[in-house]
PDB file of N, CA and C in Angstrom:
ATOM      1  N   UNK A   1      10.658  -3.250  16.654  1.00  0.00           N
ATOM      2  CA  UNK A   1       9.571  -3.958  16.021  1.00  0.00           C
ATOM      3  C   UNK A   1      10.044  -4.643  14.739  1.00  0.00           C
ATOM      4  N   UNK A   2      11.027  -4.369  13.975  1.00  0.00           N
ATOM      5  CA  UNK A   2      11.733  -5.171  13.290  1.00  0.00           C
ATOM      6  C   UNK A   2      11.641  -6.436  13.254  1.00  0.00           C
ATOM      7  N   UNK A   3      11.184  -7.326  12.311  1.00  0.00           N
ATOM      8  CA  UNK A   3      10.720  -8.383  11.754  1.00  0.00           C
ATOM      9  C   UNK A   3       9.298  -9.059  12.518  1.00  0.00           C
ATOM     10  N   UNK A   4       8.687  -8.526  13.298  1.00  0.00           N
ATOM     11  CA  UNK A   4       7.834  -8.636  13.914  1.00  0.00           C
ATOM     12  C   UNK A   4       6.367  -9.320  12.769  1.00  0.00           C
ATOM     13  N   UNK A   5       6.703  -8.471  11.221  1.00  0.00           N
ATOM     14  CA  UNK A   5       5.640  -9.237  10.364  1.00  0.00           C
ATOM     15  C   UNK A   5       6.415  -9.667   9.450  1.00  0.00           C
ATOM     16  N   UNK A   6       7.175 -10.513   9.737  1.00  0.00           N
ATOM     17  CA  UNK A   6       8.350 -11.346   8.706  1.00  0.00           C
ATOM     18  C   UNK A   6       7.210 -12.122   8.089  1.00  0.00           C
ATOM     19  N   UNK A   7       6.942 -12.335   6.735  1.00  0.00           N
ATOM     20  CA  UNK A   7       6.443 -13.336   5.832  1.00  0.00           C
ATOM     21  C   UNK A   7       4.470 -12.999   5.877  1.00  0.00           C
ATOM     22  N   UNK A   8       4.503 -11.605   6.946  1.00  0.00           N
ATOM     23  CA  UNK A   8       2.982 -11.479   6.556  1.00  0.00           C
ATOM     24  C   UNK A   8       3.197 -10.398   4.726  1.00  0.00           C
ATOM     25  N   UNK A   9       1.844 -10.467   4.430  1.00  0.00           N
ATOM     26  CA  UNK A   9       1.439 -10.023   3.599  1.00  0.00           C
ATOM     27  C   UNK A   9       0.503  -8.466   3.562  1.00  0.00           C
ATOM     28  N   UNK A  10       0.681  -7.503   3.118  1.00  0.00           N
ATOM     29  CA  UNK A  10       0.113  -6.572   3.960  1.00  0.00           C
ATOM     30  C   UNK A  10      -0.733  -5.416   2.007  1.00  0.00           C
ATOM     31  N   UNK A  11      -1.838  -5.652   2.115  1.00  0.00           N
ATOM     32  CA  UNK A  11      -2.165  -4.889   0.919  1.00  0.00           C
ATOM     33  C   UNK A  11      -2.912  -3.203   1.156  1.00  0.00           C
ATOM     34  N   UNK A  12      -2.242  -2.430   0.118  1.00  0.00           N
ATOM     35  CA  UNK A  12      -2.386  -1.309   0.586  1.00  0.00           C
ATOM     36  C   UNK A  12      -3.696  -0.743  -0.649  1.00  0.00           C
ATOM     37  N   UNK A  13      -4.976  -0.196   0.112  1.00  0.00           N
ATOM     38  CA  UNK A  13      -5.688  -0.274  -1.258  1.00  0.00           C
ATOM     39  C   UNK A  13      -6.011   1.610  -1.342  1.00  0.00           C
ATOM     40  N   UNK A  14      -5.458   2.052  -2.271  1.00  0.00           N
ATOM     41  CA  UNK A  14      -5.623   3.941  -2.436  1.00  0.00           C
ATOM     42  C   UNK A  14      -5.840   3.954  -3.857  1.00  0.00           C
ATOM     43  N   UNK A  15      -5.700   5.390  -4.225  1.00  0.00           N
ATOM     44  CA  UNK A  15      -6.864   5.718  -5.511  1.00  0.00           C
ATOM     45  C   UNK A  15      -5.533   7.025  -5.622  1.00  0.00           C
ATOM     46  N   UNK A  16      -6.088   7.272  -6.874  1.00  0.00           N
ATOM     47  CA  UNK A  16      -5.797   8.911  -7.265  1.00  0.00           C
ATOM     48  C   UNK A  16      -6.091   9.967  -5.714  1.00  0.00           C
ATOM     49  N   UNK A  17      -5.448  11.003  -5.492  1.00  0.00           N
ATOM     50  CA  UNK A  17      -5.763  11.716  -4.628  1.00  0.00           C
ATOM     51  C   UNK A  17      -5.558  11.236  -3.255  1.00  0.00           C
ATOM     52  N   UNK A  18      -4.928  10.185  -3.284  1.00  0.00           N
ATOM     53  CA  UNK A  18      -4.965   9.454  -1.570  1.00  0.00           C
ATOM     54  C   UNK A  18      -4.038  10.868  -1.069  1.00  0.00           C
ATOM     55  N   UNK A  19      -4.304  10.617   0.709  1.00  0.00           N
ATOM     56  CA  UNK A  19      -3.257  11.642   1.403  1.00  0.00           C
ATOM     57  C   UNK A  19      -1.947  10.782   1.596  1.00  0.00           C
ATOM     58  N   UNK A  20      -1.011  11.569   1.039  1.00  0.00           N
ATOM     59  CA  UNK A  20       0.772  10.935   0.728  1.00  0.00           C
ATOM     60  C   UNK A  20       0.607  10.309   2.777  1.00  0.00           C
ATOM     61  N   UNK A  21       0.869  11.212   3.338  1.00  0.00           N
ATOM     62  CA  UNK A  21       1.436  10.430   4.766  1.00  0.00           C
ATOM     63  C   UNK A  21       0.822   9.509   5.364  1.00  0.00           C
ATOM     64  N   UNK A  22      -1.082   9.890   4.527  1.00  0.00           N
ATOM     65  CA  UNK A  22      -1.461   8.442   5.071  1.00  0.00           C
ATOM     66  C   UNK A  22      -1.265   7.583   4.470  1.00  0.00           C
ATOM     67  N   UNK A  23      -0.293   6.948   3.516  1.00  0.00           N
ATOM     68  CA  UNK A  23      -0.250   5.671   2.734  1.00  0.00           C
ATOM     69  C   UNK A  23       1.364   5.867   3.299  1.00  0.00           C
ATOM     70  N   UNK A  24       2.452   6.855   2.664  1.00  0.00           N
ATOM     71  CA  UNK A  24       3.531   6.190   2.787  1.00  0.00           C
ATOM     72  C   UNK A  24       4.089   6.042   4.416  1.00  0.00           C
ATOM     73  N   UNK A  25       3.780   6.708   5.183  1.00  0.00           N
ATOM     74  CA  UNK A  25       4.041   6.811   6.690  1.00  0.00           C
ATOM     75  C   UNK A  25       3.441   5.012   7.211  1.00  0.00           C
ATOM     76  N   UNK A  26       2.533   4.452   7.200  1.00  0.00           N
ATOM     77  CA  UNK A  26       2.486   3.288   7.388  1.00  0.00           C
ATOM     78  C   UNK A  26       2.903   2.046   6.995  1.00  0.00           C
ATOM     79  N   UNK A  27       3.031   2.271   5.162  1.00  0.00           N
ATOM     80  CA  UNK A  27       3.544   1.844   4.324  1.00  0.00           C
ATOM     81  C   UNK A  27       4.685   1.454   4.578  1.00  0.00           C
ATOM     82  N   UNK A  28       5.800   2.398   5.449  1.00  0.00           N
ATOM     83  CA  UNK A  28       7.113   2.439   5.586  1.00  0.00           C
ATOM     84  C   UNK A  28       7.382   1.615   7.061  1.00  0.00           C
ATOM     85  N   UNK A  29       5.981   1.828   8.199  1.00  0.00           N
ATOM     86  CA  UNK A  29       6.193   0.966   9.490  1.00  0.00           C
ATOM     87  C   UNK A  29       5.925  -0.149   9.023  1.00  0.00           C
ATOM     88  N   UNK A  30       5.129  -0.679   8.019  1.00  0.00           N
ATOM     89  CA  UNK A  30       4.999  -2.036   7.491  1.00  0.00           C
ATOM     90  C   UNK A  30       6.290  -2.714   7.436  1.00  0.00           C
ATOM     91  N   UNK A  31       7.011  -2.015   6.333  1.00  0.00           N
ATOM     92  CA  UNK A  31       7.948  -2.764   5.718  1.00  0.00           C
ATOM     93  C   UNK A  31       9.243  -2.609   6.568  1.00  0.00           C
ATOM     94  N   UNK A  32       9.517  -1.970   7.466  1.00  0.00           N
ATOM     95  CA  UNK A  32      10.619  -1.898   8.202  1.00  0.00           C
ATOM     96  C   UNK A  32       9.957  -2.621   9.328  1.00  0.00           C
ATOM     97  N   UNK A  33       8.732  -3.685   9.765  1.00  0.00           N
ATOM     98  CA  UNK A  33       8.760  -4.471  10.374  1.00  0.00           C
ATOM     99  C   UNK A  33       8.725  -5.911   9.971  1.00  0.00           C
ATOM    100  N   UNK A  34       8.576  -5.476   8.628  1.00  0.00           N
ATOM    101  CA  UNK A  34       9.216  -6.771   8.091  1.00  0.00           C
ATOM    102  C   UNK A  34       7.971  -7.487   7.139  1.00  0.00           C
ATOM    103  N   UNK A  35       6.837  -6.606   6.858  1.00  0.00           N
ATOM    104  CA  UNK A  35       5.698  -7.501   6.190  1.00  0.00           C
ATOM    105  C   UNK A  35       5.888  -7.151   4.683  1.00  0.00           C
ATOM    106  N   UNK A  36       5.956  -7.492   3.694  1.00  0.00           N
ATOM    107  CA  UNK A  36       5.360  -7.780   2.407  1.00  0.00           C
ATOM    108  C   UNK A  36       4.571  -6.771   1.773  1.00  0.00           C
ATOM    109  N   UNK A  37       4.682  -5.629   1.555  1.00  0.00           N
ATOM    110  CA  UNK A  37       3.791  -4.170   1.264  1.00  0.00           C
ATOM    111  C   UNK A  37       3.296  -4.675  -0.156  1.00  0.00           C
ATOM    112  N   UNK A  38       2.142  -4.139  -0.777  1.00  0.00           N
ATOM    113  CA  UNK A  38       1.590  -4.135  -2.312  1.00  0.00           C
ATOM    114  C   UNK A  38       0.615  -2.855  -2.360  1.00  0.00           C
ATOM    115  N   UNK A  39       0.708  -1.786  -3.209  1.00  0.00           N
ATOM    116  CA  UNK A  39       0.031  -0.870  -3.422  1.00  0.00           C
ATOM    117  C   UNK A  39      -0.932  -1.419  -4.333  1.00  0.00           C
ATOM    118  N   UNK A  40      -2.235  -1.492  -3.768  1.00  0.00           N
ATOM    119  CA  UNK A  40      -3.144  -2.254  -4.899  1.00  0.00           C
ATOM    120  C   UNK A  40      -4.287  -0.536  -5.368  1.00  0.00           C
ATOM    121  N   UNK A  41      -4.585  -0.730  -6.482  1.00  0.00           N
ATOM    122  CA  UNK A  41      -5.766   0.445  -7.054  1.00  0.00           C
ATOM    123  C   UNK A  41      -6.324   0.171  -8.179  1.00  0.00           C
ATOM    124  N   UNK A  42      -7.172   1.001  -8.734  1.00  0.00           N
ATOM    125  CA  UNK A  42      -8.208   0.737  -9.662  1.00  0.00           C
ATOM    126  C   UNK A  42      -7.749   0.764 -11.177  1.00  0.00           C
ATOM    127  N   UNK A  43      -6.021   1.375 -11.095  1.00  0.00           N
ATOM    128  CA  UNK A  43      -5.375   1.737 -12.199  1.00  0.00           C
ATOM    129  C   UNK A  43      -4.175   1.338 -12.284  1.00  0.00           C
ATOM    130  N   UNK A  44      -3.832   0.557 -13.497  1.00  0.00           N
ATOM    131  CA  UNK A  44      -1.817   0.631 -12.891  1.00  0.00           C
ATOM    132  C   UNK A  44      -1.272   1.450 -13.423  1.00  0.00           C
ATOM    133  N   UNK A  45      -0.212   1.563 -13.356  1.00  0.00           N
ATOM    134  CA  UNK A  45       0.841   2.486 -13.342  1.00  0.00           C
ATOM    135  C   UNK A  45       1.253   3.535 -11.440  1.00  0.00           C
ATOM    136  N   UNK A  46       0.926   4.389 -11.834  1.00  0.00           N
ATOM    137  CA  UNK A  46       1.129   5.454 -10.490  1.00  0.00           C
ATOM    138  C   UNK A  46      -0.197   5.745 -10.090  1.00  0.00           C
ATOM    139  N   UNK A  47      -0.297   6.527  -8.795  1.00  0.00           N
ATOM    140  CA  UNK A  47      -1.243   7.382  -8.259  1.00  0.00           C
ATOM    141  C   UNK A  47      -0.616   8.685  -7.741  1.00  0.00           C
ATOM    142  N   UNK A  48      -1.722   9.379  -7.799  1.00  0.00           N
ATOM    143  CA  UNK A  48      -1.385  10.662  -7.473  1.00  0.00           C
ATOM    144  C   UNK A  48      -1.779  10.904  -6.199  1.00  0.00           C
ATOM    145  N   UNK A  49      -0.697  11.513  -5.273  1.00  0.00           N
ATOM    146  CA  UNK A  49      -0.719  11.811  -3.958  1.00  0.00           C
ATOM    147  C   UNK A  49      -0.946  13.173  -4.133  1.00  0.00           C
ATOM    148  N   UNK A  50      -1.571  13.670  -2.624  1.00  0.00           N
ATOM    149  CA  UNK A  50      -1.889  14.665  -2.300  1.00  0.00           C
ATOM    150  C   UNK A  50      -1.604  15.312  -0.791  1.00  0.00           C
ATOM    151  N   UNK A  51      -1.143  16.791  -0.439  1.00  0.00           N
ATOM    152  CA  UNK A  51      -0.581  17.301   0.554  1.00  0.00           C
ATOM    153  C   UNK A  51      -1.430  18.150   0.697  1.00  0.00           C
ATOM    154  N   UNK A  52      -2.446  17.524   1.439  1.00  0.00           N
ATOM    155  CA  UNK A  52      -3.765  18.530   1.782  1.00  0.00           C
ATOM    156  C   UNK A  52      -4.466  19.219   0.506  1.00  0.00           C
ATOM    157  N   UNK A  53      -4.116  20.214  -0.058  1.00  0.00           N
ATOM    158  CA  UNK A  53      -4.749  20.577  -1.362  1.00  0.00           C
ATOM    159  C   UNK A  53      -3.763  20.673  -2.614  1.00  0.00           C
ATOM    160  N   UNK A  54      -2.302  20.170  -2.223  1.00  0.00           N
ATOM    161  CA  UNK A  54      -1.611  20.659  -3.307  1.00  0.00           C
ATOM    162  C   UNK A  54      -1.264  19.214  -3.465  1.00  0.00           C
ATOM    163  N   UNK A  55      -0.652  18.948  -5.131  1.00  0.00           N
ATOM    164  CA  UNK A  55      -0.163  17.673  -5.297  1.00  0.00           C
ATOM    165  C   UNK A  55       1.139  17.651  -4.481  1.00  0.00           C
ATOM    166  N   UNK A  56       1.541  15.867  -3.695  1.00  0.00           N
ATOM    167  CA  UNK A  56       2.537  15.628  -3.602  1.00  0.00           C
ATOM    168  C   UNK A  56       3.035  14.655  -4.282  1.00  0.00           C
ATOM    169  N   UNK A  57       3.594  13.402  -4.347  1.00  0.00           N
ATOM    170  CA  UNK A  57       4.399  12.697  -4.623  1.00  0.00           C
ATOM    171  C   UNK A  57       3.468  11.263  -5.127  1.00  0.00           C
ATOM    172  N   UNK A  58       3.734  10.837  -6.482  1.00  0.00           N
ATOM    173  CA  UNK A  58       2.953   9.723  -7.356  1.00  0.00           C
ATOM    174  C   UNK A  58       3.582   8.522  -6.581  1.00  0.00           C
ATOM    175  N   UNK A  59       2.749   7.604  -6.498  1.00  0.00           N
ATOM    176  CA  UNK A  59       3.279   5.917  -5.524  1.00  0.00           C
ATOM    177  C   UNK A  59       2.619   5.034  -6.608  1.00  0.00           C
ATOM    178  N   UNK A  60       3.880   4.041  -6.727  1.00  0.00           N
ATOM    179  CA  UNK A  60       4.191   2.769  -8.060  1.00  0.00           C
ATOM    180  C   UNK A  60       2.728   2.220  -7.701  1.00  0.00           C
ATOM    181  N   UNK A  61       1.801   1.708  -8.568  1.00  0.00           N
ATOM    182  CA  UNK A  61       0.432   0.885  -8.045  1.00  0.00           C
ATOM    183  C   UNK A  61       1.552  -0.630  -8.539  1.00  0.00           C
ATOM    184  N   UNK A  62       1.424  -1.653  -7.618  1.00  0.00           N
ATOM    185  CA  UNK A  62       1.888  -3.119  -7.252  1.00  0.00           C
ATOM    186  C   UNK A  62       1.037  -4.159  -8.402  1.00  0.00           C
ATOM    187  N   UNK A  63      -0.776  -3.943  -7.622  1.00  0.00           N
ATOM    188  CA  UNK A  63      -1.431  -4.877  -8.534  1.00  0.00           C
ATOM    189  C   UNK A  63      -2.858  -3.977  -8.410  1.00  0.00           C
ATOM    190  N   UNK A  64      -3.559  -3.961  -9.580  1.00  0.00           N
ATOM    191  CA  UNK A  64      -4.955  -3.827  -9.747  1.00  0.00           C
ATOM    192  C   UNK A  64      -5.793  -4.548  -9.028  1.00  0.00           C
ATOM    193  N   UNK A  65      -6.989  -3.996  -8.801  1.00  0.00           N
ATOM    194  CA  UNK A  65      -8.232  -4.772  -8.199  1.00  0.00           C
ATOM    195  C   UNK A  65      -8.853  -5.786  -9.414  1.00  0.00           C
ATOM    196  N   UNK A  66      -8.122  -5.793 -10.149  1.00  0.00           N
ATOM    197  CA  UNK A  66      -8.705  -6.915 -11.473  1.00  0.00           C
ATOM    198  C   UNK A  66      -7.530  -8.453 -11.154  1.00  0.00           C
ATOM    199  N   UNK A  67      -6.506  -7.895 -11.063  1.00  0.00           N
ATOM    200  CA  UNK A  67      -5.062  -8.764 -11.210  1.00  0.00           C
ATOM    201  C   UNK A  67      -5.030  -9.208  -9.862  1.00  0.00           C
ATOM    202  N   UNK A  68      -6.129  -9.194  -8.647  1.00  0.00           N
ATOM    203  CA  UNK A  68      -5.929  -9.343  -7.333  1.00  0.00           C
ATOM    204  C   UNK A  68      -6.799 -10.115  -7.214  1.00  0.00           C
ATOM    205  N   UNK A  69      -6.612 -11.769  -6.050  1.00  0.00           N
ATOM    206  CA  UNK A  69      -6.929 -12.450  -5.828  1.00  0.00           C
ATOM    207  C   UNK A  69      -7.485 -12.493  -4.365  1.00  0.00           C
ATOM    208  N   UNK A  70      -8.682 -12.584  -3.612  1.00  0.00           N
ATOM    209  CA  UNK A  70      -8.614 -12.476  -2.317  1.00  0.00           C
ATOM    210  C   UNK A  70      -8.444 -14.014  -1.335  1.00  0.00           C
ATOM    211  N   UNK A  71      -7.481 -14.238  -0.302  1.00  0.00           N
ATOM    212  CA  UNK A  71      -7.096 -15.592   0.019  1.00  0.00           C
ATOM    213  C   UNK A  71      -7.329 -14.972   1.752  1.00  0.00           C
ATOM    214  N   UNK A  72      -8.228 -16.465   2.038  1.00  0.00           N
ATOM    215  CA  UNK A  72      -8.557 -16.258   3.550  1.00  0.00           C
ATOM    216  C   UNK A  72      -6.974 -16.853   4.202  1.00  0.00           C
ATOM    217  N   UNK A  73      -7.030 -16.310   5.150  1.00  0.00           N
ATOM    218  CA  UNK A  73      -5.770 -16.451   5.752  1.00  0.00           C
ATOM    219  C   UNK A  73      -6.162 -17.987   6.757  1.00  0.00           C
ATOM    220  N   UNK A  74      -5.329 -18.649   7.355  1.00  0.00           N
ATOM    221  CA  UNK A  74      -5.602 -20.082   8.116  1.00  0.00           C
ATOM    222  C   UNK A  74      -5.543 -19.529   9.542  1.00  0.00           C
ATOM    223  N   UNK A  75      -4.806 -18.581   9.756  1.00  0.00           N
ATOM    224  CA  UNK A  75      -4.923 -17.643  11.146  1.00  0.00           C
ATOM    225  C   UNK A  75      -5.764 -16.550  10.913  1.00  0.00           C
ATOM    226  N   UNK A  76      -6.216 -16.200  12.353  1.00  0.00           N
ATOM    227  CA  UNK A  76      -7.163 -14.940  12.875  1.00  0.00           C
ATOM    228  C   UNK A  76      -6.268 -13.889  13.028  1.00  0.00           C
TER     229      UNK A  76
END
């Protein structure tokens, strides 16, 4: 599946507390098929992941929902 989303754009929108595998596990089929990943949230800096009830692993926030622009795409 490799380059399959060459030059798409793909925005990822989580919060404090998101579940780690559901953001980085897709996150990672995104970008190893080739699309454009952005962790967008309500805060910049990091978020805090979570492993069911215990903390796991903080993910870089890309762009805020303030600093984010929404653009209709010309394709369906």
């Amino acid at each position: 599946m490799a380059g399959k989303l060459t030059g798409k754009k793909v925005a990822i929108l989580a919060a404090d507390g998101f579940e780690e595998v559901e953001l980085t596990k897709p996150k990672k089929a995104l970008d190893d098929a080739g699309a454009q990943t952005s962790v967008v949230s309500i805060k910049s800096g990091k978020i805090q992941g979570m492993n069911h009830a215990d903390k796991g692993e903080t993910v870089a926030v890309d762009l805020t929902f303030v600093g984010t622009r929404s653009r209709r795409s010309s394709t369906p």
